[in-house]
PDB file of N, CA and C in Angstrom:
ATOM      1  N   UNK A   1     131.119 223.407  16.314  1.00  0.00           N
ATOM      2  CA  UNK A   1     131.239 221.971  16.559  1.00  0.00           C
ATOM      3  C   UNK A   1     130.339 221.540  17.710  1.00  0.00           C
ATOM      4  N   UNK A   2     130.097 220.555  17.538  1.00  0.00           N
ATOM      5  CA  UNK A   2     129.365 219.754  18.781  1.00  0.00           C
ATOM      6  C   UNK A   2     129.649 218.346  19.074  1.00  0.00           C
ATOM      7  N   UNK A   3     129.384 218.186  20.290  1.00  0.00           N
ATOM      8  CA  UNK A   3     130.284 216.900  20.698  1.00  0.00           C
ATOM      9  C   UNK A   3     129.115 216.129  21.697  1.00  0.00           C
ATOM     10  N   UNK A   4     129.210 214.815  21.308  1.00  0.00           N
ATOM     11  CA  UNK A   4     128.111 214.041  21.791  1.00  0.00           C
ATOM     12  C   UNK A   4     128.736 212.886  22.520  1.00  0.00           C
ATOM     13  N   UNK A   5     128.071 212.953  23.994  1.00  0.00           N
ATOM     14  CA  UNK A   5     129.042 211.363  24.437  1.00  0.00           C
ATOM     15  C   UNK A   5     127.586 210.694  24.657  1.00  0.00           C
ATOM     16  N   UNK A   6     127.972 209.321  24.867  1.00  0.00           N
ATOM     17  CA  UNK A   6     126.883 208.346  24.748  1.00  0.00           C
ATOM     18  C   UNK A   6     127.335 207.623  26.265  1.00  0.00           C
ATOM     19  N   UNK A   7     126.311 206.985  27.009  1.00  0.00           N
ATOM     20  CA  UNK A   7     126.504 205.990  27.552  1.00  0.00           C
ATOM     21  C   UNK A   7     125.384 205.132  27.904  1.00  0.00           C
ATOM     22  N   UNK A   8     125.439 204.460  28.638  1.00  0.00           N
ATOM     23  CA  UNK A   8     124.413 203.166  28.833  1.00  0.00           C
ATOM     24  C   UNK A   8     124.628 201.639  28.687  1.00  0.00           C
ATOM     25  N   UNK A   9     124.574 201.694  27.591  1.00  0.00           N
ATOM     26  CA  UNK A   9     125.107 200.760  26.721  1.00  0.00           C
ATOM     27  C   UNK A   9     125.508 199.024  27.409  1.00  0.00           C
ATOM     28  N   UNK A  10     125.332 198.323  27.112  1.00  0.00           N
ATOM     29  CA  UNK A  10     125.752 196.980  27.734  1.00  0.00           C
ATOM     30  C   UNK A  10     125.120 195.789  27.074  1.00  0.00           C
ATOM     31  N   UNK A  11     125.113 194.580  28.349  1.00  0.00           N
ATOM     32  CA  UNK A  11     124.630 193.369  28.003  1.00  0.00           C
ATOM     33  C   UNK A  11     123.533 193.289  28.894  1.00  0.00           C
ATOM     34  N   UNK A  12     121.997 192.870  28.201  1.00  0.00           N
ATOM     35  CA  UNK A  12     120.924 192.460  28.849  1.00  0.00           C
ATOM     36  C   UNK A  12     120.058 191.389  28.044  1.00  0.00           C
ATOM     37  N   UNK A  13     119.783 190.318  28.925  1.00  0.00           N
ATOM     38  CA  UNK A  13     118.936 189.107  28.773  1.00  0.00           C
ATOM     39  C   UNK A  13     117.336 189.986  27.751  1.00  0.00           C
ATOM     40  N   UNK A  14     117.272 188.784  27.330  1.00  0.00           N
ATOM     41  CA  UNK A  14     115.542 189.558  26.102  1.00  0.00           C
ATOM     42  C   UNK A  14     114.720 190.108  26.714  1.00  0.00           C
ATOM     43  N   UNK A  15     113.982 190.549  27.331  1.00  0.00           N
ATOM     44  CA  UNK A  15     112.802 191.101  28.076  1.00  0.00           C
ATOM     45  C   UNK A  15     113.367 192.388  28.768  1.00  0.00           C
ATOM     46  N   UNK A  16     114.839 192.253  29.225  1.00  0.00           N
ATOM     47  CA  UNK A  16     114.771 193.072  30.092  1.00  0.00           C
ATOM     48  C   UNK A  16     115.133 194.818  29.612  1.00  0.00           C
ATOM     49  N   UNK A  17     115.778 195.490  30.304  1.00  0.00           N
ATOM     50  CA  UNK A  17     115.657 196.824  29.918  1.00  0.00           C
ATOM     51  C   UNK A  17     117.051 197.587  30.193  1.00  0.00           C
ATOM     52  N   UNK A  18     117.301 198.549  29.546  1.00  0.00           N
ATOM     53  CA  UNK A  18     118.399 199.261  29.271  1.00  0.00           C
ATOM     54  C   UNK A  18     118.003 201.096  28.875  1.00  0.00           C
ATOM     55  N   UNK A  19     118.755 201.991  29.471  1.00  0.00           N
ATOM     56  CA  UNK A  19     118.106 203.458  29.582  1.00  0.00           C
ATOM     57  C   UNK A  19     119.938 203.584  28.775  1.00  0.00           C
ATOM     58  N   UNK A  20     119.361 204.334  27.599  1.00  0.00           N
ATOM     59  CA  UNK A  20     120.621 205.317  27.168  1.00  0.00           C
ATOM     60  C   UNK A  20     120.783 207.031  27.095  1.00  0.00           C
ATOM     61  N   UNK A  21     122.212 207.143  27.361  1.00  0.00           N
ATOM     62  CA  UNK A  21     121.864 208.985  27.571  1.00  0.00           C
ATOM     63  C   UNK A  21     122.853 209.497  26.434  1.00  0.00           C
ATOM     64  N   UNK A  22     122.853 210.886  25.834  1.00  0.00           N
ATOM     65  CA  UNK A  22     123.656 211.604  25.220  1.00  0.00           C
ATOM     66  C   UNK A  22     123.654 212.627  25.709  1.00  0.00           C
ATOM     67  N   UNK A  23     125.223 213.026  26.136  1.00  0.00           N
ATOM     68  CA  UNK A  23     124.948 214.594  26.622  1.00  0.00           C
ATOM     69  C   UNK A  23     125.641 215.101  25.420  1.00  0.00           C
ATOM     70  N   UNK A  24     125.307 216.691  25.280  1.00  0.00           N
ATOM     71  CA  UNK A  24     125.686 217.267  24.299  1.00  0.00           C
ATOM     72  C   UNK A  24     126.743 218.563  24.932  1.00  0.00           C
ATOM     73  N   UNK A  25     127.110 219.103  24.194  1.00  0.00           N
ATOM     74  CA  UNK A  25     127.961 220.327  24.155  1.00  0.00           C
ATOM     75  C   UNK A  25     128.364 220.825  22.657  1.00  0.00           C
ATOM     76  N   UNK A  26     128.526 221.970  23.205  1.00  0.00           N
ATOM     77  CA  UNK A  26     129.742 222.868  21.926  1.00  0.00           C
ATOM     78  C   UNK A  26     128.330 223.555  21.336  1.00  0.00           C
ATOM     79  N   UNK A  27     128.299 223.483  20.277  1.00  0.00           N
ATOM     80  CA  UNK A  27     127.675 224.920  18.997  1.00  0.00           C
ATOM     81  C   UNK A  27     125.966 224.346  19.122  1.00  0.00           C
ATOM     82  N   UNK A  28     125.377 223.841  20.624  1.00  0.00           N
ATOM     83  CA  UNK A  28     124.072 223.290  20.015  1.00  0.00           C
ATOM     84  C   UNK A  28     122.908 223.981  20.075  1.00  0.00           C
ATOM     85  N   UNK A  29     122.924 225.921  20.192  1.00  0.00           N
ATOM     86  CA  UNK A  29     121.999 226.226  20.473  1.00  0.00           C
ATOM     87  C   UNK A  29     120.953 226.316  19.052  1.00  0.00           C
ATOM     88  N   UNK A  30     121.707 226.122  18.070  1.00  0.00           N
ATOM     89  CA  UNK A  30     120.746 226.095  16.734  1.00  0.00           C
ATOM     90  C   UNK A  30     120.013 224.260  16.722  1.00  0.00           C
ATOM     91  N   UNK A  31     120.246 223.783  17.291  1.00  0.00           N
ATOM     92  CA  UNK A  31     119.541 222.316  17.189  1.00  0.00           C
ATOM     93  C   UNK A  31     118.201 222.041  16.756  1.00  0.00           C
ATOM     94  N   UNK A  32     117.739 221.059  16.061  1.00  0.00           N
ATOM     95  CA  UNK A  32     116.754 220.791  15.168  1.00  0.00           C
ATOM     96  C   UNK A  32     116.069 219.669  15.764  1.00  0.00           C
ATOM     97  N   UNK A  33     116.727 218.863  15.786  1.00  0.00           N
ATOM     98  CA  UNK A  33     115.837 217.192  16.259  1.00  0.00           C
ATOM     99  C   UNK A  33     117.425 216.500  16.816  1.00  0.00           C
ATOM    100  N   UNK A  34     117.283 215.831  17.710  1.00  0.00           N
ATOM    101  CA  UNK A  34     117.800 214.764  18.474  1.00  0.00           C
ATOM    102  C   UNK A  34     117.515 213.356  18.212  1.00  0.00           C
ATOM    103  N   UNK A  35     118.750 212.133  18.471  1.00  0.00           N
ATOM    104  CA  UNK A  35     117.784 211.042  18.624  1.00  0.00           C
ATOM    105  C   UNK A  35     118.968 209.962  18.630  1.00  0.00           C
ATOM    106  N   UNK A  36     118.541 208.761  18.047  1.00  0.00           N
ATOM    107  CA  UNK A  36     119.741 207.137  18.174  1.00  0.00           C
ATOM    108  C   UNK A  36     118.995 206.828  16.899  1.00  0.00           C
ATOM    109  N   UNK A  37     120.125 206.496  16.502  1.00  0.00           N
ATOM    110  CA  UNK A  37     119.914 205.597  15.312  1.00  0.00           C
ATOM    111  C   UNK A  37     120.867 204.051  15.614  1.00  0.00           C
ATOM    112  N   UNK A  38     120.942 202.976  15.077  1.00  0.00           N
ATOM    113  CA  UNK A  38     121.573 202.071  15.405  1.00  0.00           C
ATOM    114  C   UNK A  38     121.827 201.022  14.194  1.00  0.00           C
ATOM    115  N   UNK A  39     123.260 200.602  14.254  1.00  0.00           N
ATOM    116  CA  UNK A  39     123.528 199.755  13.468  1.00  0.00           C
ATOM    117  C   UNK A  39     123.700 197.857  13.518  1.00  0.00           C
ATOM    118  N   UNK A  40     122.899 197.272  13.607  1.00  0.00           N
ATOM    119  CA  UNK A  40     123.292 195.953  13.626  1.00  0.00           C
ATOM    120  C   UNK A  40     124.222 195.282  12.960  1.00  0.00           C
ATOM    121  N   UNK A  41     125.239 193.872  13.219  1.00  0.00           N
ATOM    122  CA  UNK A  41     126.117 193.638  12.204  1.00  0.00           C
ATOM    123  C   UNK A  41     125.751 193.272  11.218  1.00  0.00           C
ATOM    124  N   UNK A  42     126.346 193.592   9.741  1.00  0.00           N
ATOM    125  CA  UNK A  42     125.734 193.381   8.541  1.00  0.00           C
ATOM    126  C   UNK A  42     124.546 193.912   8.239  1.00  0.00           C
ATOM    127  N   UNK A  43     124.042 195.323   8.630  1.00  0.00           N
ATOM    128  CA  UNK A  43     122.999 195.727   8.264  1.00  0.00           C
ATOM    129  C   UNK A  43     123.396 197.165   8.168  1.00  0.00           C
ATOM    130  N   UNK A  44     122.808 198.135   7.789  1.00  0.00           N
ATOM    131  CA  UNK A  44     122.992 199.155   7.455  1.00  0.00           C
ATOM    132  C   UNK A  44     122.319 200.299   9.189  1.00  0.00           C
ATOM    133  N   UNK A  45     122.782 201.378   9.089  1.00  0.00           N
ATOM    134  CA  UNK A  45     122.502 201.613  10.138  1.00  0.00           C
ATOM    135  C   UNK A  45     120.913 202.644   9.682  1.00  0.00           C
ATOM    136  N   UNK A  46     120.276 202.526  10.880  1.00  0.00           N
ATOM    137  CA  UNK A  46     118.672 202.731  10.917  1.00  0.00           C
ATOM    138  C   UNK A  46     118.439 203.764  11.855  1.00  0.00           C
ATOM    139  N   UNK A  47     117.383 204.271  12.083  1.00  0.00           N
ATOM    140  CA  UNK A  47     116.807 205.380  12.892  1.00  0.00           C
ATOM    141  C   UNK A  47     116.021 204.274  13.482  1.00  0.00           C
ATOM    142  N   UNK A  48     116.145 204.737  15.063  1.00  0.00           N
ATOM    143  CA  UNK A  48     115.616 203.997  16.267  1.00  0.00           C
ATOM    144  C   UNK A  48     114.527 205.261  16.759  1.00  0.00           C
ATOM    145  N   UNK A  49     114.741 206.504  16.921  1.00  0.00           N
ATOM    146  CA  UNK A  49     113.846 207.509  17.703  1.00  0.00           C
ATOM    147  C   UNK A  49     114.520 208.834  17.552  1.00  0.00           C
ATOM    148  N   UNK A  50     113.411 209.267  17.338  1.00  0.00           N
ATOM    149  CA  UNK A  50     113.796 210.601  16.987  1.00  0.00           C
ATOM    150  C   UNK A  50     113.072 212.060  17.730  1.00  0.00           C
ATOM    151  N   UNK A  51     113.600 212.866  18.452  1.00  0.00           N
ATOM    152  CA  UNK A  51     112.464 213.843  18.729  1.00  0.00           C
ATOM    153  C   UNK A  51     113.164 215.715  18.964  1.00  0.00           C
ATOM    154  N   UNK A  52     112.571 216.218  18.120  1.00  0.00           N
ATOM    155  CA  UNK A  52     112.514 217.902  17.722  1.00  0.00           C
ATOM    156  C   UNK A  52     112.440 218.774  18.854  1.00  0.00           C
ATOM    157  N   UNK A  53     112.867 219.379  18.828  1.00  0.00           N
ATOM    158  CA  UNK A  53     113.054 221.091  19.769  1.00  0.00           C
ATOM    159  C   UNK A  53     111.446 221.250  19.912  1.00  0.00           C
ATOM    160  N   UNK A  54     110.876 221.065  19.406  1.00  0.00           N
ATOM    161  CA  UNK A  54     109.159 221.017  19.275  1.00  0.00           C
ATOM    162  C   UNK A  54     108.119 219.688  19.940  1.00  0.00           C
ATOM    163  N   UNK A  55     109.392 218.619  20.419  1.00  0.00           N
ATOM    164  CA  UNK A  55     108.805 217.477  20.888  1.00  0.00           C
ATOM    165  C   UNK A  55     107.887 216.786  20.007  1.00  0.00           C
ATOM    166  N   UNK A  56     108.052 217.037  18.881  1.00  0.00           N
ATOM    167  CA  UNK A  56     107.590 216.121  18.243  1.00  0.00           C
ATOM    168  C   UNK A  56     108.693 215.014  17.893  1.00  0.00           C
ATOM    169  N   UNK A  57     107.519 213.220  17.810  1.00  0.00           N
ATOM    170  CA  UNK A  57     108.692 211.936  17.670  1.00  0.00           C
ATOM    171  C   UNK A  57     108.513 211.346  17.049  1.00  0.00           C
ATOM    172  N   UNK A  58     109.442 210.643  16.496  1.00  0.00           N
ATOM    173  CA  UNK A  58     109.724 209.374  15.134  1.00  0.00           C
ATOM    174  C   UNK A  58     109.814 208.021  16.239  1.00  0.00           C
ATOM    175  N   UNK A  59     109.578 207.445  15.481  1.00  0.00           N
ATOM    176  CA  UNK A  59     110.128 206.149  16.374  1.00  0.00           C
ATOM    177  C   UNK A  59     109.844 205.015  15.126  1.00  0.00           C
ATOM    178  N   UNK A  60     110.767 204.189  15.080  1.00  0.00           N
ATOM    179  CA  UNK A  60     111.005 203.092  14.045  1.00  0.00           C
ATOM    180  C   UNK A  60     109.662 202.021  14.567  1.00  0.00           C
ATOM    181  N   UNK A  61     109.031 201.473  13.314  1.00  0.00           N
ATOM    182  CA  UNK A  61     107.954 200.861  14.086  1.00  0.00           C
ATOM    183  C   UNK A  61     108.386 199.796  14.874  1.00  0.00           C
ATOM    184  N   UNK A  62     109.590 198.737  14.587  1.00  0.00           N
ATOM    185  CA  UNK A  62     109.723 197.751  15.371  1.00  0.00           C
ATOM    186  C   UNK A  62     110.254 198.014  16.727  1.00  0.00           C
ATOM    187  N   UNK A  63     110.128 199.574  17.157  1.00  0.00           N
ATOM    188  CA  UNK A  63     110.658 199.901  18.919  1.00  0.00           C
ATOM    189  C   UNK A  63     109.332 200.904  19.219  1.00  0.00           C
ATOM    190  N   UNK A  64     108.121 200.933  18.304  1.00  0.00           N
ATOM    191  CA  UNK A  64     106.985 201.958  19.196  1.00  0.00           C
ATOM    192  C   UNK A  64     106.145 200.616  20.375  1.00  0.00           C
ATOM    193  N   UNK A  65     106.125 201.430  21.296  1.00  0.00           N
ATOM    194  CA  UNK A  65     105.418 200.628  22.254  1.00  0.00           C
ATOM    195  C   UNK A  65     106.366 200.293  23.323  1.00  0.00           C
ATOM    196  N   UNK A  66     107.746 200.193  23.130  1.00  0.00           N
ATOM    197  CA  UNK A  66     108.930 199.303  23.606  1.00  0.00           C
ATOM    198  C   UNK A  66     109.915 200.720  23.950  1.00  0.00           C
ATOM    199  N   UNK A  67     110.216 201.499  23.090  1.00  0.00           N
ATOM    200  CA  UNK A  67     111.376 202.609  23.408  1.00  0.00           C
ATOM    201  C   UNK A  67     110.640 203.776  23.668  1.00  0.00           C
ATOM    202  N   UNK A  68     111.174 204.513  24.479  1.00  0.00           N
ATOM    203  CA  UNK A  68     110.864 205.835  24.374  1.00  0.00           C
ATOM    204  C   UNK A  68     111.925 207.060  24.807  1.00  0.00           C
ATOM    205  N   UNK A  69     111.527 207.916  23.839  1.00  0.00           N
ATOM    206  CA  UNK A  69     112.637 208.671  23.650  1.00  0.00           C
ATOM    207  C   UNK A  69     112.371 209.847  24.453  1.00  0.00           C
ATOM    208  N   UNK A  70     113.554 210.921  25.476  1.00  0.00           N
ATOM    209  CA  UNK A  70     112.566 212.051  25.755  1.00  0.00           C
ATOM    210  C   UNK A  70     114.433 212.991  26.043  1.00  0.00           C
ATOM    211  N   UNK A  71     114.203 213.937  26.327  1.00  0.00           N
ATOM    212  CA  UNK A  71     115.387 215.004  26.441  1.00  0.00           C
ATOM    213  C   UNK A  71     115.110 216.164  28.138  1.00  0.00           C
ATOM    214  N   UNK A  72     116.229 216.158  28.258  1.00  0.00           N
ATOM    215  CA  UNK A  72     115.865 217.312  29.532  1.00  0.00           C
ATOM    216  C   UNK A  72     117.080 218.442  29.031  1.00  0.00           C
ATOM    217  N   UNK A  73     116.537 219.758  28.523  1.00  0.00           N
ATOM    218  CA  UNK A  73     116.923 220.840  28.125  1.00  0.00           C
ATOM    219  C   UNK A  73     117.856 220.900  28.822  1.00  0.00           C
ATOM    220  N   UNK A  74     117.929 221.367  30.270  1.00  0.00           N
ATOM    221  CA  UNK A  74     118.782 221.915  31.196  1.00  0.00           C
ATOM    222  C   UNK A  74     120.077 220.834  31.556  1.00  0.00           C
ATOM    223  N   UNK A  75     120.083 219.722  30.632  1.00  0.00           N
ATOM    224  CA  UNK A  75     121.573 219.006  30.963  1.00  0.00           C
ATOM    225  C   UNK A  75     121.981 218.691  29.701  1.00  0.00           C
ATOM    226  N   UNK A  76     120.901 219.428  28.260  1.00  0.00           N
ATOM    227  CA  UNK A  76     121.905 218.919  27.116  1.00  0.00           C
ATOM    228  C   UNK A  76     121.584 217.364  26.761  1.00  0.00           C
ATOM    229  N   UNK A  77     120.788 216.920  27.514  1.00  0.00           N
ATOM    230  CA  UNK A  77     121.124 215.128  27.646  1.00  0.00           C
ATOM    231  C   UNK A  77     119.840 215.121  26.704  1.00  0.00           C
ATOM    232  N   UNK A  78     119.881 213.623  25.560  1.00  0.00           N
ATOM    233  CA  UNK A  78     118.938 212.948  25.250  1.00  0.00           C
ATOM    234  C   UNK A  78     118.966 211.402  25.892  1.00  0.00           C
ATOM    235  N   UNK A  79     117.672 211.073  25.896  1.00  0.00           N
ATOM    236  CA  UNK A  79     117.779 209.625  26.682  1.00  0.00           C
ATOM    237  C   UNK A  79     117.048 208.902  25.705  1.00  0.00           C
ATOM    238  N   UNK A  80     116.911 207.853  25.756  1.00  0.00           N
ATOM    239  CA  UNK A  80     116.702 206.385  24.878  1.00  0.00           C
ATOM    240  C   UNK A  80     116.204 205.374  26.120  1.00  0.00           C
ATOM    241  N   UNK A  81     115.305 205.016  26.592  1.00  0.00           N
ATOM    242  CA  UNK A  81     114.910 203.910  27.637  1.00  0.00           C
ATOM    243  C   UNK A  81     113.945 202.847  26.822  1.00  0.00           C
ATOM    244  N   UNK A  82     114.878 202.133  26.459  1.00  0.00           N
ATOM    245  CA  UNK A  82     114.321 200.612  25.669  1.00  0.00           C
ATOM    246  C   UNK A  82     113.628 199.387  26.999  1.00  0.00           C
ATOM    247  N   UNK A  83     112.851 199.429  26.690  1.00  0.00           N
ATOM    248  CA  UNK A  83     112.254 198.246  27.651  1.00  0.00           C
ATOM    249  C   UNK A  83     112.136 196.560  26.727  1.00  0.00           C
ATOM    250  N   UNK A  84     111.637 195.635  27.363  1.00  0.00           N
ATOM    251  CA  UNK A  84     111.073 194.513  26.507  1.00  0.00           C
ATOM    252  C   UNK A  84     111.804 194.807  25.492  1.00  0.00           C
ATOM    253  N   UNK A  85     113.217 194.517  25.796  1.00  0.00           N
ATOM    254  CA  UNK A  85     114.340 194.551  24.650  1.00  0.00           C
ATOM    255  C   UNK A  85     114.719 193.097  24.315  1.00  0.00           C
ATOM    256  N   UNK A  86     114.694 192.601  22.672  1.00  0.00           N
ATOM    257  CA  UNK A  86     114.647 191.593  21.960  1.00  0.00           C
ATOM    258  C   UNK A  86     115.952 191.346  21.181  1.00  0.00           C
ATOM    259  N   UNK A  87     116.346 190.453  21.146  1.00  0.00           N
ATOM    260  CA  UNK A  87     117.561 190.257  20.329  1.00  0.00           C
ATOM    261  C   UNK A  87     117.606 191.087  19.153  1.00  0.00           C
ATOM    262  N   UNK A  88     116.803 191.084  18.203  1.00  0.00           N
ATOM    263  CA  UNK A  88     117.108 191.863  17.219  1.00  0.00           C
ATOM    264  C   UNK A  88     117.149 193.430  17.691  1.00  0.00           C
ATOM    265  N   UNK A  89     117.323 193.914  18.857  1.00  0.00           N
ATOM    266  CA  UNK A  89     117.688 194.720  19.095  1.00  0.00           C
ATOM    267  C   UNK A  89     119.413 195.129  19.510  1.00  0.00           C
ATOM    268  N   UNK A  90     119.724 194.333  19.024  1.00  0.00           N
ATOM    269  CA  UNK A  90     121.313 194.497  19.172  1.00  0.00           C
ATOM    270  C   UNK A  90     122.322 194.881  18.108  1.00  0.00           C
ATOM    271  N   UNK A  91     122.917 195.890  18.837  1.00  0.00           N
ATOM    272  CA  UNK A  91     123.643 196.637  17.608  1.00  0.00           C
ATOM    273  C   UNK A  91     124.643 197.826  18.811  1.00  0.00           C
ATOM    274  N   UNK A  92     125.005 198.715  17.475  1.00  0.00           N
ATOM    275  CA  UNK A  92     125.777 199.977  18.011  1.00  0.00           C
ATOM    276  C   UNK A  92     124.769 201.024  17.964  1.00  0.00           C
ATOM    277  N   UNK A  93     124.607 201.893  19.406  1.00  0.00           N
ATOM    278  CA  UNK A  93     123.701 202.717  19.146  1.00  0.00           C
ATOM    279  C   UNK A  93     124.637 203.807  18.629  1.00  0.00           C
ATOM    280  N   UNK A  94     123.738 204.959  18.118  1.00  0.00           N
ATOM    281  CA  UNK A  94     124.570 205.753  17.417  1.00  0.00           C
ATOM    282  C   UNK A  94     123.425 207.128  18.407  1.00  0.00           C
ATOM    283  N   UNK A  95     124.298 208.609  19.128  1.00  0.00           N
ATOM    284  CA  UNK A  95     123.452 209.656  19.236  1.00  0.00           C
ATOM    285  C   UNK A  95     123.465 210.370  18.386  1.00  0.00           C
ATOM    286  N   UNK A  96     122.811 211.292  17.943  1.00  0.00           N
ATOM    287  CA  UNK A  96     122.401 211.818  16.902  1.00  0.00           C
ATOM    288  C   UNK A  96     121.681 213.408  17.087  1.00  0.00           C
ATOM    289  N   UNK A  97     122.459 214.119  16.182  1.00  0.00           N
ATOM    290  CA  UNK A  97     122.178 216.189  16.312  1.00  0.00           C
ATOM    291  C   UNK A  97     122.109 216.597  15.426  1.00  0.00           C
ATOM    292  N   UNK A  98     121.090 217.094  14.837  1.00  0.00           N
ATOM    293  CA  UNK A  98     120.471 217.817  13.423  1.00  0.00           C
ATOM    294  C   UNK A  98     120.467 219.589  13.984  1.00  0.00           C
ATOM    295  N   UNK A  99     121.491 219.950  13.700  1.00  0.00           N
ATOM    296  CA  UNK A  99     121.695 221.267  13.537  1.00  0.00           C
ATOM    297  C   UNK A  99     120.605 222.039  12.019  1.00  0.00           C
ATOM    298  N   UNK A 100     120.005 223.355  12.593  1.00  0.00           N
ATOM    299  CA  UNK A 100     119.821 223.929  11.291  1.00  0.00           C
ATOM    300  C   UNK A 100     120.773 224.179  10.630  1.00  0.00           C
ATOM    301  N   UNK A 101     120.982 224.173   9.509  1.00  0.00           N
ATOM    302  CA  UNK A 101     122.161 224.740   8.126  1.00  0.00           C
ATOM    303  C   UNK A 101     121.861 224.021   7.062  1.00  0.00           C
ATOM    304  N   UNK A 102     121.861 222.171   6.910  1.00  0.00           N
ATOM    305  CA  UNK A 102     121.826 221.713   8.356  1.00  0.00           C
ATOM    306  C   UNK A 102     123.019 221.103   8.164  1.00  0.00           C
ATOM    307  N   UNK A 103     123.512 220.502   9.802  1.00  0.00           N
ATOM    308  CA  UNK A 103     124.815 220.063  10.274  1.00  0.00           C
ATOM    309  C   UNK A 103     124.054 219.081  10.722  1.00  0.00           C
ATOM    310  N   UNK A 104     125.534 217.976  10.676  1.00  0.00           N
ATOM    311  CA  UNK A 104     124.542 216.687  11.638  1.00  0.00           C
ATOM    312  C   UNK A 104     125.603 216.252  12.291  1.00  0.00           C
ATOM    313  N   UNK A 105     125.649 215.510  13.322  1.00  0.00           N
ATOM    314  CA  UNK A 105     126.662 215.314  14.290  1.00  0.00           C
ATOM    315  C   UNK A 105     126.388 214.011  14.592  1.00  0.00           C
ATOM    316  N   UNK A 106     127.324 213.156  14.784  1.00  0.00           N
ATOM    317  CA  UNK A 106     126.888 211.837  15.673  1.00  0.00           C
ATOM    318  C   UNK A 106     128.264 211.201  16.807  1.00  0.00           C
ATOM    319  N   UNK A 107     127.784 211.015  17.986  1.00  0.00           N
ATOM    320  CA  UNK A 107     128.355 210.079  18.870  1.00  0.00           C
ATOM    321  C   UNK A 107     129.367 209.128  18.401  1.00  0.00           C
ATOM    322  N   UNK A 108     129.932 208.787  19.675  1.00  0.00           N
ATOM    323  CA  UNK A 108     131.035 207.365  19.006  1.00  0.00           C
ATOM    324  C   UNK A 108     130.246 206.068  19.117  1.00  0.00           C
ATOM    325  N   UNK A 109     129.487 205.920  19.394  1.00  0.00           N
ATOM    326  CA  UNK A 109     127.999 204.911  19.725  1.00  0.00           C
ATOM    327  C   UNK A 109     128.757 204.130  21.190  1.00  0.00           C
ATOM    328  N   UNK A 110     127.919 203.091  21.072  1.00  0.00           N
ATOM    329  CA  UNK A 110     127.529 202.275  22.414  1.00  0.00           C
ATOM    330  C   UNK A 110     126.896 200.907  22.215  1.00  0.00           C
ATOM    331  N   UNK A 111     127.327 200.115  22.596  1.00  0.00           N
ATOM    332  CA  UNK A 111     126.926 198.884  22.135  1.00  0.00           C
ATOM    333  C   UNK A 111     125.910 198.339  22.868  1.00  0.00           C
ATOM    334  N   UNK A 112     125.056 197.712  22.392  1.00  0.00           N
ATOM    335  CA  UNK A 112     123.421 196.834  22.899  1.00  0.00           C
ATOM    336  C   UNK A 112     123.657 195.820  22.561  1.00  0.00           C
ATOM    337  N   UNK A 113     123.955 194.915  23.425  1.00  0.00           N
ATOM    338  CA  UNK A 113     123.463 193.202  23.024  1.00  0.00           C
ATOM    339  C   UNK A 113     122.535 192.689  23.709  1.00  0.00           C
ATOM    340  N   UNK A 114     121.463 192.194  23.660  1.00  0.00           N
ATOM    341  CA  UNK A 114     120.546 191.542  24.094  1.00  0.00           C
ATOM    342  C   UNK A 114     120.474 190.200  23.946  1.00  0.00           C
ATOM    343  N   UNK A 115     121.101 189.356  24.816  1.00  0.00           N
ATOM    344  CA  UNK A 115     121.468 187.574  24.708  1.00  0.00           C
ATOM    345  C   UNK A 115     120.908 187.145  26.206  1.00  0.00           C
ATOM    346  N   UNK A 116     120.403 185.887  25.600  1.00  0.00           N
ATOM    347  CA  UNK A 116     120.275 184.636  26.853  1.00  0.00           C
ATOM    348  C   UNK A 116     121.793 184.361  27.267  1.00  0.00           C
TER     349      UNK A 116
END
C-alpha cells in the first residue's frame, strides 16, 4: 500500500501563485512516475503534470510555461508550483503514484480556486 497526503491547496486571486506538495509513504520503492491530475466541476478529471523516476515530464499544454513539476527523493515529496494561475485553473487537485505491476494510487486531493 501507499499513502499519499496532499497539501497546499487554497484560495488565490488570477495571476497569483500557489506551490503544492505530496508526501508519500508505505510500498513506494517500486514507483514509476509521480504527478497531479485535477478535476474541475462538471468536467472529468485531467492530468496536470507528470514526472518519472527518470525525470522525464508531461505537462498538460494549458499549464506548460505556468506549472512546474519537480520531486525531492529524500522526503518522498512531489511538488506542483503553479504560477500565473487562471481561473480555469480551479478544481480538486488530485496526487498521483504509478507503481510498476502497475498499481496506481491517488491522494484525497486539495482544492484550487482561483477568484477575484
Amino acid at each position: 500500500q501507499v499513502q499519499l497526503v496532499e497539501s497546499g491547496g487554497g484560495l488565490v486571486q488570477p495571476g497569483g501563485s500557489l506551490r503544492l506538495s505530496c508526501a508519500a509513504s508505505g510500498r513506494i520503492f517500486s514507483t514509476y512516475a509521480m504527478g497531479w491530475y485535477r478535476q474541475a466541476p462538471g468536467k472529468q478529471r485531467e492530468l496536470v503534470a507528470l514526472v518519472t523516476t527518470a525525470d522525464r515530464t508531461t505537462y498538460a499544454d494549458s499549464v506548460k510555461g505556468r506549472f512546474t513539476i519537480s520531486r525531492d527523493n529524500a522526503k518522498n515529496t512531489v511538488y506542483l508550483q503553479m504560477n500565473r494561475l487562471k481561473v480555469d485553473d480551479t478544481g480538486v487537485y488530485y496526487c498521483y503514484r504509478l507503481l510498476y505491476g502497475p498499481e496506481e494510487y491517488w491522494g484525497q486531493g486539495t482544492q484550487v480556486t482561483v477568484s477575484s
